[in-house]
C-alpha atoms as a PDB file:
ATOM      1  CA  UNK A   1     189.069 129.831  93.747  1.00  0.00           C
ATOM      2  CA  UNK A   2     187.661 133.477  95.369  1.00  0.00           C
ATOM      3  CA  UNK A   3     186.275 131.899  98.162  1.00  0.00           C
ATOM      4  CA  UNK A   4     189.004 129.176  98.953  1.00  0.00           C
ATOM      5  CA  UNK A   5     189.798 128.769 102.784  1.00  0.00           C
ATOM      6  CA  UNK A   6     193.324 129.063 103.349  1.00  0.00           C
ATOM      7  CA  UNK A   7     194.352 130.126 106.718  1.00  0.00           C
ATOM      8  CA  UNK A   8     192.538 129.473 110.277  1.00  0.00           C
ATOM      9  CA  UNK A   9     191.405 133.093 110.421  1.00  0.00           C
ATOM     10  CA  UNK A  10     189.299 131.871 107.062  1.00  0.00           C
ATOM     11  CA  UNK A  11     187.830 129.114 108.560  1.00  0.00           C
ATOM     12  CA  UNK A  12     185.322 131.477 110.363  1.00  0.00           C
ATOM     13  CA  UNK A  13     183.562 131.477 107.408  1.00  0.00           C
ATOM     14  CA  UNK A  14     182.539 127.884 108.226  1.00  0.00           C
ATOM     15  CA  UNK A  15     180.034 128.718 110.807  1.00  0.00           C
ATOM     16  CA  UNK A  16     178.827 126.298 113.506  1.00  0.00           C
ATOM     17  CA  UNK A  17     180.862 122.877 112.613  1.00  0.00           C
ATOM     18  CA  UNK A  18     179.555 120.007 113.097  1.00  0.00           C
ATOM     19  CA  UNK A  19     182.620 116.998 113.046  1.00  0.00           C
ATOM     20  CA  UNK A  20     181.271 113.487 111.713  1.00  0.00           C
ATOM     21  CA  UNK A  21     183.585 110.568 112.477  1.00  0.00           C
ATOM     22  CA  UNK A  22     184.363 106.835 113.229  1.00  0.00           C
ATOM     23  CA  UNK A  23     186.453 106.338 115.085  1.00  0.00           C
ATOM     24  CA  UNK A  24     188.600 108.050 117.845  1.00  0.00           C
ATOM     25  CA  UNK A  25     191.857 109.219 116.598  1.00  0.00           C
ATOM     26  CA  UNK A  26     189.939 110.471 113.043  1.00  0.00           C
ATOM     27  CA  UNK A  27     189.122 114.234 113.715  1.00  0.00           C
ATOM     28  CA  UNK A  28     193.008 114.668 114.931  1.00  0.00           C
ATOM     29  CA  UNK A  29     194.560 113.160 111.927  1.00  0.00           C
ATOM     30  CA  UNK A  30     192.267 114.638 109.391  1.00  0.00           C
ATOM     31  CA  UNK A  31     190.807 117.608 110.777  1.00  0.00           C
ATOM     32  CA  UNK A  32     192.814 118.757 114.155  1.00  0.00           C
ATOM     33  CA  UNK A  33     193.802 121.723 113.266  1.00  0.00           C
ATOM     34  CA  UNK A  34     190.827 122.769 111.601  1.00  0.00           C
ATOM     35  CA  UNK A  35     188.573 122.100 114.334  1.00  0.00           C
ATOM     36  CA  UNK A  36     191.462 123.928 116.733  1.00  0.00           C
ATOM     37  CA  UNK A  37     191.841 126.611 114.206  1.00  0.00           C
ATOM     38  CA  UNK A  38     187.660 127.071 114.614  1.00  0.00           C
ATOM     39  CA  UNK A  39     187.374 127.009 118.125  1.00  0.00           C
ATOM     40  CA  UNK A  40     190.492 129.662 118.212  1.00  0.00           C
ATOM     41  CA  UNK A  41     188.008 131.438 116.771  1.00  0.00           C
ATOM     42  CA  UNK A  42     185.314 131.423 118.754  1.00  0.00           C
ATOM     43  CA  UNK A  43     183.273 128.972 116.550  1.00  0.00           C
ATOM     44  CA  UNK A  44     181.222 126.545 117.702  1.00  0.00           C
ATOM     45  CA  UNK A  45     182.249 122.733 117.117  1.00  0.00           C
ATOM     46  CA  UNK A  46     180.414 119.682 117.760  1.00  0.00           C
ATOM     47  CA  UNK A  47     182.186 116.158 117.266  1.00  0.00           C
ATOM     48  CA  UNK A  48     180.356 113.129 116.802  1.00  0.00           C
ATOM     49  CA  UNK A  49     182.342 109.716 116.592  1.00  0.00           C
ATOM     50  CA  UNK A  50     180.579 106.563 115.741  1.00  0.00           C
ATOM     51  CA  UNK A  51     182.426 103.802 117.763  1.00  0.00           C
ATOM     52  CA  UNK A  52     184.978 104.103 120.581  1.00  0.00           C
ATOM     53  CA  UNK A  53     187.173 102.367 117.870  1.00  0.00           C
ATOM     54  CA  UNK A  54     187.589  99.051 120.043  1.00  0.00           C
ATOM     55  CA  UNK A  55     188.794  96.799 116.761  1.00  0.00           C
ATOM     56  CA  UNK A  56     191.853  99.275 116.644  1.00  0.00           C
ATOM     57  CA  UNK A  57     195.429  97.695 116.800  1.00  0.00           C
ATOM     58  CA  UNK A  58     197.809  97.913 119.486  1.00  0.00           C
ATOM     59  CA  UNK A  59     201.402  97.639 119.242  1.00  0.00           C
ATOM     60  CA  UNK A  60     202.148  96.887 123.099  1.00  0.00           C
ATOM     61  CA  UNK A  61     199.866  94.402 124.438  1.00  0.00           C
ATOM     62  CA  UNK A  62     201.017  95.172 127.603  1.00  0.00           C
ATOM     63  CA  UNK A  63     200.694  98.518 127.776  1.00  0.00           C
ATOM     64  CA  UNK A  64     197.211  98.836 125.630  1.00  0.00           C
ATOM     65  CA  UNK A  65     195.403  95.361 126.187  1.00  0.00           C
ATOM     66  CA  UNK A  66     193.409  94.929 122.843  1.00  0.00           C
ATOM     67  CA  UNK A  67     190.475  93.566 125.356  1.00  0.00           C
ATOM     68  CA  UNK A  68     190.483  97.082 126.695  1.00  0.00           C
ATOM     69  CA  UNK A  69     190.961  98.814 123.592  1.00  0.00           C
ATOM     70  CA  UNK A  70     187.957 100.626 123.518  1.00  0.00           C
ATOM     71  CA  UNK A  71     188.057 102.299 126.982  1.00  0.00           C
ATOM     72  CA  UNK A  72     191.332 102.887 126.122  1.00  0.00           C
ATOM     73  CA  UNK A  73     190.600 105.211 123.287  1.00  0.00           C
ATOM     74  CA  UNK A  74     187.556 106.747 124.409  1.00  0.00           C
ATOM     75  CA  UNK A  75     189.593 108.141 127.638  1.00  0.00           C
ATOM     76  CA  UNK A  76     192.442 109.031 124.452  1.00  0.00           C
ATOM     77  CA  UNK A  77     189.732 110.826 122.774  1.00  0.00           C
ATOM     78  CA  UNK A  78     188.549 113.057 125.257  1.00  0.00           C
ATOM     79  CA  UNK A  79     192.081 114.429 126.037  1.00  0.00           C
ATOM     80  CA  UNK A  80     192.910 115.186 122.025  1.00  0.00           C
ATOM     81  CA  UNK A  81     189.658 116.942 121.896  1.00  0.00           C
ATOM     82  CA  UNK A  82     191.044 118.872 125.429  1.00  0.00           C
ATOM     83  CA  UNK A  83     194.266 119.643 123.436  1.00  0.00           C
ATOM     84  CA  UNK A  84     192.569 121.180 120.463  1.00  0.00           C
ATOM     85  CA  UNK A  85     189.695 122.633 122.983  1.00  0.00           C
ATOM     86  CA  UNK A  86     186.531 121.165 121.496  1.00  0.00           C
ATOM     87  CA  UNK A  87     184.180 120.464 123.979  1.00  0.00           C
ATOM     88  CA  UNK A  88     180.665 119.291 122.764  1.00  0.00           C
ATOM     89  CA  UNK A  89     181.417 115.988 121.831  1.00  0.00           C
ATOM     90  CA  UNK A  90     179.016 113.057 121.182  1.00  0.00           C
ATOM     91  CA  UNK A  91     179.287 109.026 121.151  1.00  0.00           C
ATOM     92  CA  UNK A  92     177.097 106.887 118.794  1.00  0.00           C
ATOM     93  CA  UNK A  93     176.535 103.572 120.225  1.00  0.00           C
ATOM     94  CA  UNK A  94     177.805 101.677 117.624  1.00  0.00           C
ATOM     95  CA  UNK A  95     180.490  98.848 117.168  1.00  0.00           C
ATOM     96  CA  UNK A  96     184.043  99.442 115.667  1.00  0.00           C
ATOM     97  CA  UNK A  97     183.840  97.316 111.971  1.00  0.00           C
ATOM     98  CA  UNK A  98     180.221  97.257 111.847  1.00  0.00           C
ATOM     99  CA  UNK A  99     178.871 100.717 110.822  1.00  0.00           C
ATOM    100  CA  UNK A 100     178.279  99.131 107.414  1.00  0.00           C
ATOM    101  CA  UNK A 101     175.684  97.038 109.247  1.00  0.00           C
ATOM    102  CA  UNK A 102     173.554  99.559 111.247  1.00  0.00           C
ATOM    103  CA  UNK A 103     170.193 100.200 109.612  1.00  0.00           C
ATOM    104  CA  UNK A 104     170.868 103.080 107.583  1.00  0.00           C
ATOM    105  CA  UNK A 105     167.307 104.867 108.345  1.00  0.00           C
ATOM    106  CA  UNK A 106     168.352 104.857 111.938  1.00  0.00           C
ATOM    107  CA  UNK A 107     172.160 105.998 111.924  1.00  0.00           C
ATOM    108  CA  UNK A 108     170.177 108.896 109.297  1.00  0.00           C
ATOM    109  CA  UNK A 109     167.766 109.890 111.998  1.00  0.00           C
ATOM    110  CA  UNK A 110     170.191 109.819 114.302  1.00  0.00           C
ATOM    111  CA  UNK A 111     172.678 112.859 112.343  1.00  0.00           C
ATOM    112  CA  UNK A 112     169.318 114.289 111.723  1.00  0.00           C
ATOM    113  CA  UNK A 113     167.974 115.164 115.270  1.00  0.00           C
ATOM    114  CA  UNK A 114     171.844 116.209 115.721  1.00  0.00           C
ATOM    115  CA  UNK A 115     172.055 118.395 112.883  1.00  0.00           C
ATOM    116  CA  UNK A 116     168.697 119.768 114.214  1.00  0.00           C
ATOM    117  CA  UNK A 117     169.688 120.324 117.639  1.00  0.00           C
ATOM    118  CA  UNK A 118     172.765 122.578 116.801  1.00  0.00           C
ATOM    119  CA  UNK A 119     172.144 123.501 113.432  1.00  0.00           C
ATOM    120  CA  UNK A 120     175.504 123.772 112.096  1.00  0.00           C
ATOM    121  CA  UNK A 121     176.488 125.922 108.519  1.00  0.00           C
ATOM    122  CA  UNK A 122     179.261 123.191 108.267  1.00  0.00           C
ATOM    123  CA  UNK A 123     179.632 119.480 108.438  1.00  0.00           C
ATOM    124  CA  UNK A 124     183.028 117.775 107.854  1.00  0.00           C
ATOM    125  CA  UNK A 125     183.095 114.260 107.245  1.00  0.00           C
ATOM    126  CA  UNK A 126     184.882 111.428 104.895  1.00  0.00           C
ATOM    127  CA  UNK A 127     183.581 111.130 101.458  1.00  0.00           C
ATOM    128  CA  UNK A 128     182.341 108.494  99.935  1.00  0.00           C
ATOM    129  CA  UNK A 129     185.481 106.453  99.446  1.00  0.00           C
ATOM    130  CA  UNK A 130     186.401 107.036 103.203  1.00  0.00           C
ATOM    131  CA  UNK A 131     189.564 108.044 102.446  1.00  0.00           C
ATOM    132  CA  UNK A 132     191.136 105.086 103.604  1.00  0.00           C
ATOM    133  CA  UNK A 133     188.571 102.782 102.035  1.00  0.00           C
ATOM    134  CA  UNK A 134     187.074 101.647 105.547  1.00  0.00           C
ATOM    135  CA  UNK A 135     183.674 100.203 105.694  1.00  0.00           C
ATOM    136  CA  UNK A 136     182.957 102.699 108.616  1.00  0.00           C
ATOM    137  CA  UNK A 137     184.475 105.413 107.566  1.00  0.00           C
ATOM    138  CA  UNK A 138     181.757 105.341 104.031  1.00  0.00           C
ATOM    139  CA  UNK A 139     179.172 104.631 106.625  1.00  0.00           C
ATOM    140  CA  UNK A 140     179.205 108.093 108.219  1.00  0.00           C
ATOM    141  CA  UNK A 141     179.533 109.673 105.080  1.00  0.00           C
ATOM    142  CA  UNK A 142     176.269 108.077 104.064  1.00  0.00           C
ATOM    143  CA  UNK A 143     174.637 108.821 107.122  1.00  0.00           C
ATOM    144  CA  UNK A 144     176.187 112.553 107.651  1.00  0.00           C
ATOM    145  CA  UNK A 145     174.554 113.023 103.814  1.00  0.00           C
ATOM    146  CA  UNK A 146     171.119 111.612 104.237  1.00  0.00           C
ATOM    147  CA  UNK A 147     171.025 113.203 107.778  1.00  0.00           C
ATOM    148  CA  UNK A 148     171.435 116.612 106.024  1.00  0.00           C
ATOM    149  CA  UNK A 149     168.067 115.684 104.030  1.00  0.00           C
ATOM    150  CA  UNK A 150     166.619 114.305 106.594  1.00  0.00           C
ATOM    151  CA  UNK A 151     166.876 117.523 108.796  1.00  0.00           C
ATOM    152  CA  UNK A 152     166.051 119.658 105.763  1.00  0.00           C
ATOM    153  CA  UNK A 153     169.474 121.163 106.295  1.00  0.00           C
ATOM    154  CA  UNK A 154     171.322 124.193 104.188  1.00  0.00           C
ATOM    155  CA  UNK A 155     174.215 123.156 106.095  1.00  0.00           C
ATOM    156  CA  UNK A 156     177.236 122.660 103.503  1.00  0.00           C
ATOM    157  CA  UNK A 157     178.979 119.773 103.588  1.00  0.00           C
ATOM    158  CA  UNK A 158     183.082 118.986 102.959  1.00  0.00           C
ATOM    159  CA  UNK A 159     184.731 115.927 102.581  1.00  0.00           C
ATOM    160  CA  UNK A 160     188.686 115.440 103.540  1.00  0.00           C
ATOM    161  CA  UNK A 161     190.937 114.566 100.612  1.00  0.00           C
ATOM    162  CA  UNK A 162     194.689 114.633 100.076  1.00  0.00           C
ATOM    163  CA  UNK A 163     196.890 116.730  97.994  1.00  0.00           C
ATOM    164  CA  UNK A 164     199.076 114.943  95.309  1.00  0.00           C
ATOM    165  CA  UNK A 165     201.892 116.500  96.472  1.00  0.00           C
ATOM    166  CA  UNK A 166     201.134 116.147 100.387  1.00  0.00           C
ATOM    167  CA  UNK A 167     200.127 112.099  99.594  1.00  0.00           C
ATOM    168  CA  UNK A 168     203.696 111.718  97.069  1.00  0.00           C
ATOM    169  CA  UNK A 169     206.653 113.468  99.392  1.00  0.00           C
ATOM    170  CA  UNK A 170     204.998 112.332 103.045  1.00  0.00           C
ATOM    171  CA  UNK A 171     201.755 110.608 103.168  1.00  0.00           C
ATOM    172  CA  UNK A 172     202.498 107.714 100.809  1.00  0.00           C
ATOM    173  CA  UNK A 173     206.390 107.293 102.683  1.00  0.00           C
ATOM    174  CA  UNK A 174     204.605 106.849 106.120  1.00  0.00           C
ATOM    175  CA  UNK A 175     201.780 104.240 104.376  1.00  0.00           C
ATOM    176  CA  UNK A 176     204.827 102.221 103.523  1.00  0.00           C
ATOM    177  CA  UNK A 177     205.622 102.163 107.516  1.00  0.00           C
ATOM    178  CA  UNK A 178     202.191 102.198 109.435  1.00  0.00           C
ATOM    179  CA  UNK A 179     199.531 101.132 106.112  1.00  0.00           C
ATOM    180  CA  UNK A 180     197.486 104.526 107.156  1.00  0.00           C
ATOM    181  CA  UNK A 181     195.354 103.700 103.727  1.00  0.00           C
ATOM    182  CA  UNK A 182     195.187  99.789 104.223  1.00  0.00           C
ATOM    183  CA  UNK A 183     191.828  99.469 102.784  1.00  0.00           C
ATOM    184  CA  UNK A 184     192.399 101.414  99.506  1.00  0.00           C
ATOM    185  CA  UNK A 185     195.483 101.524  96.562  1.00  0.00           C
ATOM    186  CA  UNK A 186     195.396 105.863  97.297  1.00  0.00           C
ATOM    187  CA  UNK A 187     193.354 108.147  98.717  1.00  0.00           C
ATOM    188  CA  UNK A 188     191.228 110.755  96.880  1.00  0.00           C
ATOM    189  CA  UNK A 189     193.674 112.809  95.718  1.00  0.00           C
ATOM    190  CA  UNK A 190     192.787 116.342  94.863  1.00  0.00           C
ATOM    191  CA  UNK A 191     195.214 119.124  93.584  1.00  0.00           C
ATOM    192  CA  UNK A 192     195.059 122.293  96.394  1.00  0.00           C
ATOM    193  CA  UNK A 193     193.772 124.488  93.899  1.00  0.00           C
ATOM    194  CA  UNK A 194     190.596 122.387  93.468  1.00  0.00           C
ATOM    195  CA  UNK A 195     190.302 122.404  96.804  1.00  0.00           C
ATOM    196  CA  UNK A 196     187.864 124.381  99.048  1.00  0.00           C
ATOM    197  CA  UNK A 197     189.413 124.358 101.668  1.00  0.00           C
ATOM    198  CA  UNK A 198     193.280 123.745 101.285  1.00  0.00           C
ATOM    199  CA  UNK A 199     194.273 124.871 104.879  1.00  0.00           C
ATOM    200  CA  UNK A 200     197.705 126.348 105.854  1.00  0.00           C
ATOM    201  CA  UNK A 201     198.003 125.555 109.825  1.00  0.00           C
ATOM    202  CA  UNK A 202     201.041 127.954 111.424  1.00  0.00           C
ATOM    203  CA  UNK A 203     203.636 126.498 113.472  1.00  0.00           C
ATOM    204  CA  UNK A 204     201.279 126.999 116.845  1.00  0.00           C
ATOM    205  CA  UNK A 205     198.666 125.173 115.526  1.00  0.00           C
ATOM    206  CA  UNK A 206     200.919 122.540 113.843  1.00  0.00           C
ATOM    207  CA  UNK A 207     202.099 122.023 117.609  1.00  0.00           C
ATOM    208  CA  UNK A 208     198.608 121.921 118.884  1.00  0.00           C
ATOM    209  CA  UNK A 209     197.904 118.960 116.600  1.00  0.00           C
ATOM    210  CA  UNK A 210     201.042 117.151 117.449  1.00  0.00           C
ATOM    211  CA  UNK A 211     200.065 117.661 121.383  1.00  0.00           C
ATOM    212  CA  UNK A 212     196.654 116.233 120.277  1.00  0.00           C
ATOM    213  CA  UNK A 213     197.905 113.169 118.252  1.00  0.00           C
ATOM    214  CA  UNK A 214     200.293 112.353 120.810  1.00  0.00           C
ATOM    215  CA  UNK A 215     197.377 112.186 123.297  1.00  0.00           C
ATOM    216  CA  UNK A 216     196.328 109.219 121.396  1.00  0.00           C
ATOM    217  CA  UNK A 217     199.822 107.087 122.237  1.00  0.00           C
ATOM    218  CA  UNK A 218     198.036 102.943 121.159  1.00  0.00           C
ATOM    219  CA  UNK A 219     197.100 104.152 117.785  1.00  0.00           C
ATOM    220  CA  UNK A 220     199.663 107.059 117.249  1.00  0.00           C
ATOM    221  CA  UNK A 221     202.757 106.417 118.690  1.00  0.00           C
ATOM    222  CA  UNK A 222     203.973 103.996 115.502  1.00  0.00           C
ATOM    223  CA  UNK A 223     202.652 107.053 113.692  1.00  0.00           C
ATOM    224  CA  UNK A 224     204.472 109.702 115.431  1.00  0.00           C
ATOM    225  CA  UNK A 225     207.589 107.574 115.570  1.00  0.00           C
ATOM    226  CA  UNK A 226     207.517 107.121 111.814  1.00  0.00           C
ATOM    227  CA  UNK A 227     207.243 110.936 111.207  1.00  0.00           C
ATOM    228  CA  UNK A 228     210.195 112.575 112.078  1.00  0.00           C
ATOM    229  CA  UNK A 229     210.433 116.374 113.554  1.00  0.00           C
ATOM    230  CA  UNK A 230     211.708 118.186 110.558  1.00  0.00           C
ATOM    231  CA  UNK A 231     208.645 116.518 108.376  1.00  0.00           C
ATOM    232  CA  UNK A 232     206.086 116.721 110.470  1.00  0.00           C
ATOM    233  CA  UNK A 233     204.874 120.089 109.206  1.00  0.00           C
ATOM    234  CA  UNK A 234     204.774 118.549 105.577  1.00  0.00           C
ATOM    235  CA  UNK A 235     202.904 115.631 107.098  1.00  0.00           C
ATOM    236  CA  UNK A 236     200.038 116.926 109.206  1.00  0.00           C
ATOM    237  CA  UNK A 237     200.758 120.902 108.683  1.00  0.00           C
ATOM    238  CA  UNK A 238     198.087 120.905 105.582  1.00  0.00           C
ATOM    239  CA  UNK A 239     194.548 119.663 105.954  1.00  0.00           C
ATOM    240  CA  UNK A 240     192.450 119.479 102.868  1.00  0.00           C
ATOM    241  CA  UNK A 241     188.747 119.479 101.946  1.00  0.00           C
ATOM    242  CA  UNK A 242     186.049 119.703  98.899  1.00  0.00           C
ATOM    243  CA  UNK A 243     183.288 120.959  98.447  1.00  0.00           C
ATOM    244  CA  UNK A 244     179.790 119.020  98.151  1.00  0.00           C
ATOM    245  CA  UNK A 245     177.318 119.757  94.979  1.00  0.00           C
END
């Protein structure tokens, strides 16, 4: 594939981003060292997250309170996004589990007057099977895709999928100790080569992710306890991404 993106200095072909999540915690584990790689540089990125992810689990009650969860992530959030130095970000007022229940015309129009505000070349979202199978996460891909007509948009769109190889030697190992893909058997799993963007972070941004996902101790801290030092690279160090028709 000619045009394949392999290294951050490639991802300037991307344009303008425009990041379209769920929930806190998303754009790091997916995407953080593409978006980091972009603003390196000097792209422009815009996140977007859907819910301040108030539904998510916490594994010390008394440190993260789940009746506080979602001001606990939010103020999470915003230092990951410091850490990988985007900063446009924008909240959608909507409630953690329940993205599958917003009126889709509105959460469309919504993406729309965003998409026409910044007009990005690049939107980077879930796909259709949310990688993890989450109601929410399909919900944004829905509305990231309809907001894209709605704008009358040439902006390209990419969806975040796993490698075979990534998922087999470190991705399916960790699901058996944190259930990262708890809604779904396996993720989409798409060979590199297939890929359009099959990304290759270096050691600098590899560490600028890790700084980033550690900023987000309630959710990642099982996470990053499960995914020892020398595997971390194999882990998080490769972020992958098709193409939409």
């Amino acid at each position: 594939m000619a045009s394949q993106i392999v290294t951050p200095q490639q991802v300037a072909r991307l344009g303008t981003i425009l990041a379209v999540w769920a929930h806190p915690d998303d754009e790091t584990f997916v995407a953080g060292g593409l978006l980091a790689s972009a603003i390196k540089n000097g792209q422009r990125v815009v996140c977007i997250t859907a819910t301040r992810g108030e539904q998510g689990k916490t594994s010390d009650e008394s440190r993260w309170p789940h009746a506080q969860m979602g001001a606990i992530r939010a103020k999470e959030l915003q230092a990951a996004l410091q850490e990988l130095g985007v900063a446009e970000h924008h909240w959608l007022p909507y409630h953690d589990g329940h993205c599958a229940d917003v009126d889709q015309a509105e959460a469309t129009a919504t993406i729309s007057e965003f998409i026409k505000t910044y007009r990005p070349d690049s939107i980077i979202t879930f796909g259709p099977e949310g990688l993890t199978g989450h109601p929410d996460h399909r919900a944004v891909c829905r509305w990231a895709s309809q907001g894209v007509k709605a704008a009358k948009s040439k902006a390209t769109i990419y969806h975040v999928v796993c490698e075979p190889r990534q998922y087999k030697e470190f991705l399916m190992p960790l699901n058996k100790q944190v259930n990262i893909f708890f809604n779904i058997d396996k993720p989409p799993l798409v060979r590199a080569a297939n890929c359009a963007i099959a990304l290759q972070l270096p050691p600098e941004i590899i560490e600028q992710k890790r700084r980033a996902l550690a900023a987000m101790p309630s959710q990642m801290e099982p996470v990053l306890v499960a995914v020892p030092p020398a595997k971390f690279a194999g882990t998080f160090g490769q972020e992958y991404f098709t193409l939409v028709q």
